[in-house]
N, C-alpha and C. Protein backbone atom coordinates (compact mmCIF):
# COMPACT_ATOMS: atom_id res chain seq x y z
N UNK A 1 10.07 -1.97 13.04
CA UNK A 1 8.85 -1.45 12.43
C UNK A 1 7.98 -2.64 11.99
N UNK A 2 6.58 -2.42 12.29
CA UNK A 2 5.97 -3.61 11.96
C UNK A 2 4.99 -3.14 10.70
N UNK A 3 5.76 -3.03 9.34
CA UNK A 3 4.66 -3.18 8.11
C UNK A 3 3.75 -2.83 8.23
N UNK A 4 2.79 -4.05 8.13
CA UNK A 4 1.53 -4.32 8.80
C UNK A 4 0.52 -3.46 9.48
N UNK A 5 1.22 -2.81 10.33
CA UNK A 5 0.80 -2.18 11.58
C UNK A 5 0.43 -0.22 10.72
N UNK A 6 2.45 -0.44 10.07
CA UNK A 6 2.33 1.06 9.71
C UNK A 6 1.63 1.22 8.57
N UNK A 7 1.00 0.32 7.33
CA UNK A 7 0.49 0.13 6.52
C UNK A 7 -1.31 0.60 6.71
N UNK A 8 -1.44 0.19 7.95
CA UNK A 8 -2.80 -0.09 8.32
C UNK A 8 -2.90 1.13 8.32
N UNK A 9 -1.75 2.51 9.51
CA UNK A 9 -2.17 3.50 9.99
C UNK A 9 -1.81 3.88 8.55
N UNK A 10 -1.43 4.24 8.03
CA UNK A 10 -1.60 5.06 6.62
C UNK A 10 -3.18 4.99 5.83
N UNK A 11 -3.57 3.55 5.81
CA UNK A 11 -4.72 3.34 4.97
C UNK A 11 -5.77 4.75 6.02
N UNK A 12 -5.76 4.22 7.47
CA UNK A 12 -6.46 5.00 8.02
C UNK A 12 -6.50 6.95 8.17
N UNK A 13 -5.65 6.88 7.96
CA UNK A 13 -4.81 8.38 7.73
C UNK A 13 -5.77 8.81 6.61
N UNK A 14 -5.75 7.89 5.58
CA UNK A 14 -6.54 8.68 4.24
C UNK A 14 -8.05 8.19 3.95
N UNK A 15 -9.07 7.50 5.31
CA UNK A 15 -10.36 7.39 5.59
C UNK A 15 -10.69 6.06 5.44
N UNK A 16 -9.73 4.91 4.74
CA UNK A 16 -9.77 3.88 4.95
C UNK A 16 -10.00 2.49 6.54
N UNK A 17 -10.83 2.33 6.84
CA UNK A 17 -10.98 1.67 7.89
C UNK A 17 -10.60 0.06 7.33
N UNK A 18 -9.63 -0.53 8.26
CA UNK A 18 -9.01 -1.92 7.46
C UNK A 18 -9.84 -2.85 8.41
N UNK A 19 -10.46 -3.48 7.61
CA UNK A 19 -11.02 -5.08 8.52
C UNK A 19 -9.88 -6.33 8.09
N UNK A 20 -9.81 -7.22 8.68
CA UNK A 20 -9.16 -8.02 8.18
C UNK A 20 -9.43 -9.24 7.26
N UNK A 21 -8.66 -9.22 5.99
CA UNK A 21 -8.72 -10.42 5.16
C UNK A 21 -9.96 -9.52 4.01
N UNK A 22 -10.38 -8.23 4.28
CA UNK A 22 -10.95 -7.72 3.50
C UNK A 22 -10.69 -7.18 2.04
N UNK A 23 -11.28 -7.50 1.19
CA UNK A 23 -10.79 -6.38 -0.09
C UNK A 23 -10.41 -5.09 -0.24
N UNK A 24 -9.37 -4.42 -0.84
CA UNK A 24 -9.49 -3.06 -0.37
C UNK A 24 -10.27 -2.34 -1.31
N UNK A 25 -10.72 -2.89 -2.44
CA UNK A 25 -11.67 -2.34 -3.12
C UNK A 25 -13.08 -2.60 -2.74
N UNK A 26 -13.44 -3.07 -1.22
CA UNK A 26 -14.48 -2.91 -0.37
C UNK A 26 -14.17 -1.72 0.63
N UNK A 27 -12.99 -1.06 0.90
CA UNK A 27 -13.06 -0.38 2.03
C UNK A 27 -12.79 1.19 1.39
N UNK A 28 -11.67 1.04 0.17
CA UNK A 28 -11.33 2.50 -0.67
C UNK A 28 -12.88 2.66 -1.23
N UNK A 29 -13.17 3.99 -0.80
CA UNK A 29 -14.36 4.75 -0.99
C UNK A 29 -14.40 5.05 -2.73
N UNK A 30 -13.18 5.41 -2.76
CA UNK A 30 -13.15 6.78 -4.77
C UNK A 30 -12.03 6.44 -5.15
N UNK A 31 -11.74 6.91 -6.20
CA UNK A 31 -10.81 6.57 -6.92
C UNK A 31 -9.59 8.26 -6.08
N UNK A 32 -10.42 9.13 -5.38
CA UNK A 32 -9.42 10.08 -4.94
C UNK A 32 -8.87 9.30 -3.10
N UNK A 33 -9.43 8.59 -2.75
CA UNK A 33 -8.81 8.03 -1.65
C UNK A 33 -7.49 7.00 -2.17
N UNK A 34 -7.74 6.13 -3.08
CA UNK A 34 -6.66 5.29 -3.23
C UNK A 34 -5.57 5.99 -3.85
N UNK A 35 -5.72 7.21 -4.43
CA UNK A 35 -4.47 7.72 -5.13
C UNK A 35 -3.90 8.03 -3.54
N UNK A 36 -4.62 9.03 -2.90
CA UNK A 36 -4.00 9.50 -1.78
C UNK A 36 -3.32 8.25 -1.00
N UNK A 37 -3.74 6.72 -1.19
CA UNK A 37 -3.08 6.00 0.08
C UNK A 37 -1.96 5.49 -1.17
N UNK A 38 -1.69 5.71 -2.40
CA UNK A 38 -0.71 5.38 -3.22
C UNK A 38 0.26 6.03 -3.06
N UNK A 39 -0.11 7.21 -2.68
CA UNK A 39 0.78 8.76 -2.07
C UNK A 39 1.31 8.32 -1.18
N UNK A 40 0.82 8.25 -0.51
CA UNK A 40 1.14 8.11 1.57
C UNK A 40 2.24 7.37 1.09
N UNK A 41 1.85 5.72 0.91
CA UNK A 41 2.50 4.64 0.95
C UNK A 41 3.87 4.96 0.59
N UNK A 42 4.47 5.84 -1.14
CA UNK A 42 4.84 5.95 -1.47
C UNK A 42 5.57 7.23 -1.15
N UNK A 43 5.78 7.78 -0.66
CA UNK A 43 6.36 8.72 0.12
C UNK A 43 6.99 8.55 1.89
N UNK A 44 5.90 6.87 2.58
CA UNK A 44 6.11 6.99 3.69
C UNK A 44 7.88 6.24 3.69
N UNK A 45 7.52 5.11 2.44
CA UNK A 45 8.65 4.30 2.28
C UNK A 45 9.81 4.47 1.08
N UNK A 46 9.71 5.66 0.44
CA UNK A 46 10.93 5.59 -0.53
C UNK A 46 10.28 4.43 -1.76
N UNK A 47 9.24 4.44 -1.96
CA UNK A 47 9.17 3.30 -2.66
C UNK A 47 8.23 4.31 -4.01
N UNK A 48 7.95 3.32 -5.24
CA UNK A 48 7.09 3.62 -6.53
C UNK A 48 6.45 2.21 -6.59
N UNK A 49 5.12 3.04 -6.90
CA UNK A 49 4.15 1.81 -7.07
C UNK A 49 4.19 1.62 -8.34
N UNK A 50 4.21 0.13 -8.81
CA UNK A 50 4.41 0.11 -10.34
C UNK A 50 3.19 0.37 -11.05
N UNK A 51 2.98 0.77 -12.34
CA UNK A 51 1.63 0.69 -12.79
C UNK A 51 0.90 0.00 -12.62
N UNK A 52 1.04 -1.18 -12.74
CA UNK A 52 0.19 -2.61 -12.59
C UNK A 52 -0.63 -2.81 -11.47
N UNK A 53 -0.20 -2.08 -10.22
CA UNK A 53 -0.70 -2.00 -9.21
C UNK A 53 -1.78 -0.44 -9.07
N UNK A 54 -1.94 0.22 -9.81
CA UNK A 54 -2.73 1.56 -9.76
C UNK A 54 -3.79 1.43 -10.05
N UNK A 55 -4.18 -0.15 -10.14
CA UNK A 55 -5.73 -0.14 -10.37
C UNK A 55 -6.05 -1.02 -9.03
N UNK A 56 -7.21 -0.82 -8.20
CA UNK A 56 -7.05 -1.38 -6.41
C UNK A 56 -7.60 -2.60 -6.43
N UNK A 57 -8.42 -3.27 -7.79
CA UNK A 57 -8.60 -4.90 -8.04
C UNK A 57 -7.32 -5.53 -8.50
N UNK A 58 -6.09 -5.22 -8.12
CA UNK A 58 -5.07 -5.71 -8.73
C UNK A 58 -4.62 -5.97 -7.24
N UNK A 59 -4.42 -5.37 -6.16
CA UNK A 59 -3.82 -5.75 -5.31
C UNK A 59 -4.83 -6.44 -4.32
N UNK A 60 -6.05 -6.48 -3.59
CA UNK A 60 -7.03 -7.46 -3.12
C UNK A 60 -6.97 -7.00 -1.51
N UNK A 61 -5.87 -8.00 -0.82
CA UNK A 61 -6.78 -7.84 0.20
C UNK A 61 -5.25 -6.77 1.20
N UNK A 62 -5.30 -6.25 2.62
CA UNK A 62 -4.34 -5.72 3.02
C UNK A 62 -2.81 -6.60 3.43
N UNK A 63 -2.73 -7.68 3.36
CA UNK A 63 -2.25 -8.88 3.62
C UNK A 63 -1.56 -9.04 2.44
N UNK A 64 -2.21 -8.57 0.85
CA UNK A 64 -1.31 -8.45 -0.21
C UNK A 64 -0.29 -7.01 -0.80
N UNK A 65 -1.59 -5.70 -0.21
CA UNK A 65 -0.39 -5.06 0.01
C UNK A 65 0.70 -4.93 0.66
N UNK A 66 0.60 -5.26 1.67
CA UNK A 66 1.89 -5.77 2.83
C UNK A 66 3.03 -6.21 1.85
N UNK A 67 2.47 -7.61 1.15
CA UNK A 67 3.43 -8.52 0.36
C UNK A 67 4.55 -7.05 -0.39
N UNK A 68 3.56 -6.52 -1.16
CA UNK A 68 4.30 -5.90 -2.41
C UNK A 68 4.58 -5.00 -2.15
N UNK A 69 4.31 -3.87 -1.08
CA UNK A 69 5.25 -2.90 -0.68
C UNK A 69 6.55 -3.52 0.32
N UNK A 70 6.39 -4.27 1.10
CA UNK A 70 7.43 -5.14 1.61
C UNK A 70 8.44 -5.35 0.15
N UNK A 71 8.37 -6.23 -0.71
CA UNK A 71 9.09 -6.55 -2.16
C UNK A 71 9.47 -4.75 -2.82
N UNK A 72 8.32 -3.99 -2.64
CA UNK A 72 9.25 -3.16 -3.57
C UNK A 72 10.13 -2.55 -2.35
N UNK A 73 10.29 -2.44 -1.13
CA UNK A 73 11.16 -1.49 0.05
C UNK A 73 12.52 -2.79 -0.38
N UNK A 74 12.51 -3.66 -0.29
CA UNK A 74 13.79 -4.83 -0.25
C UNK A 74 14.29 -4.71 -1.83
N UNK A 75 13.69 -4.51 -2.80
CA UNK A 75 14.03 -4.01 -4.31
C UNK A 75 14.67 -2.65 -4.06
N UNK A 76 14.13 -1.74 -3.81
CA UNK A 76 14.85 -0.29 -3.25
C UNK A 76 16.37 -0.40 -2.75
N UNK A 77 16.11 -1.29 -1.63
CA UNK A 77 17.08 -1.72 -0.68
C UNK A 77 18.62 -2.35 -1.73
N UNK A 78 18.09 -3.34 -2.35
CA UNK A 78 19.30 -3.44 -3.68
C UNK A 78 19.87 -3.07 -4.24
N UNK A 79 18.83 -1.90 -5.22
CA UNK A 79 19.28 -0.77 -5.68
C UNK A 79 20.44 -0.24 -5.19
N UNK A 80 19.89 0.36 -3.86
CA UNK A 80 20.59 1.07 -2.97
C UNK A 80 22.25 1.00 -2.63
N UNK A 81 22.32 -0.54 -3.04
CA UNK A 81 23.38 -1.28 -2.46
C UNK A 81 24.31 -1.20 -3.98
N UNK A 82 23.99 -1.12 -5.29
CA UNK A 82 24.49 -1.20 -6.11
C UNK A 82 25.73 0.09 -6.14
């Protein structure tokens, strides 16, 4: 699975068009699109977005969400293992 790739089609799924190296608080339209791609994300991967991240100037560009849903799926993954 390439992250990246499936990350992108989710953003797009919920009206987000991804350019690259862009802000996503240039491309999320409302505050009801980013909940929905907080949804997606979070349902596609078993994962919880932490608070800190529920505001969309906190995470920047798609290249950083990558980072931190990548970190929280491998945090999951630990868990898991416990």
């Amino acid at each position: 699975m390439n992250l990246k790739k499936e990350i992108i089609r989710i953003c797009e799924n919920v009206g987000a068009v991804i350019e690259e190296n862009e802000d996503l608080s240039d491309i999320i339209e409302d505050s009801l699109m980013y909940v929905s791609l907080i949804v997606e994300l979070e349902d596609e991967f078993g994962i919880e977005i932490p608070t800190e991240y529920l505001n969309i100037d906190s995470i920047g560009t798609i290249d950083s969400l990558v980072l931190i849903v990548n970190r929280l799926i491998d945090i999951n993954k630990d868990i898991q293992c416990l």
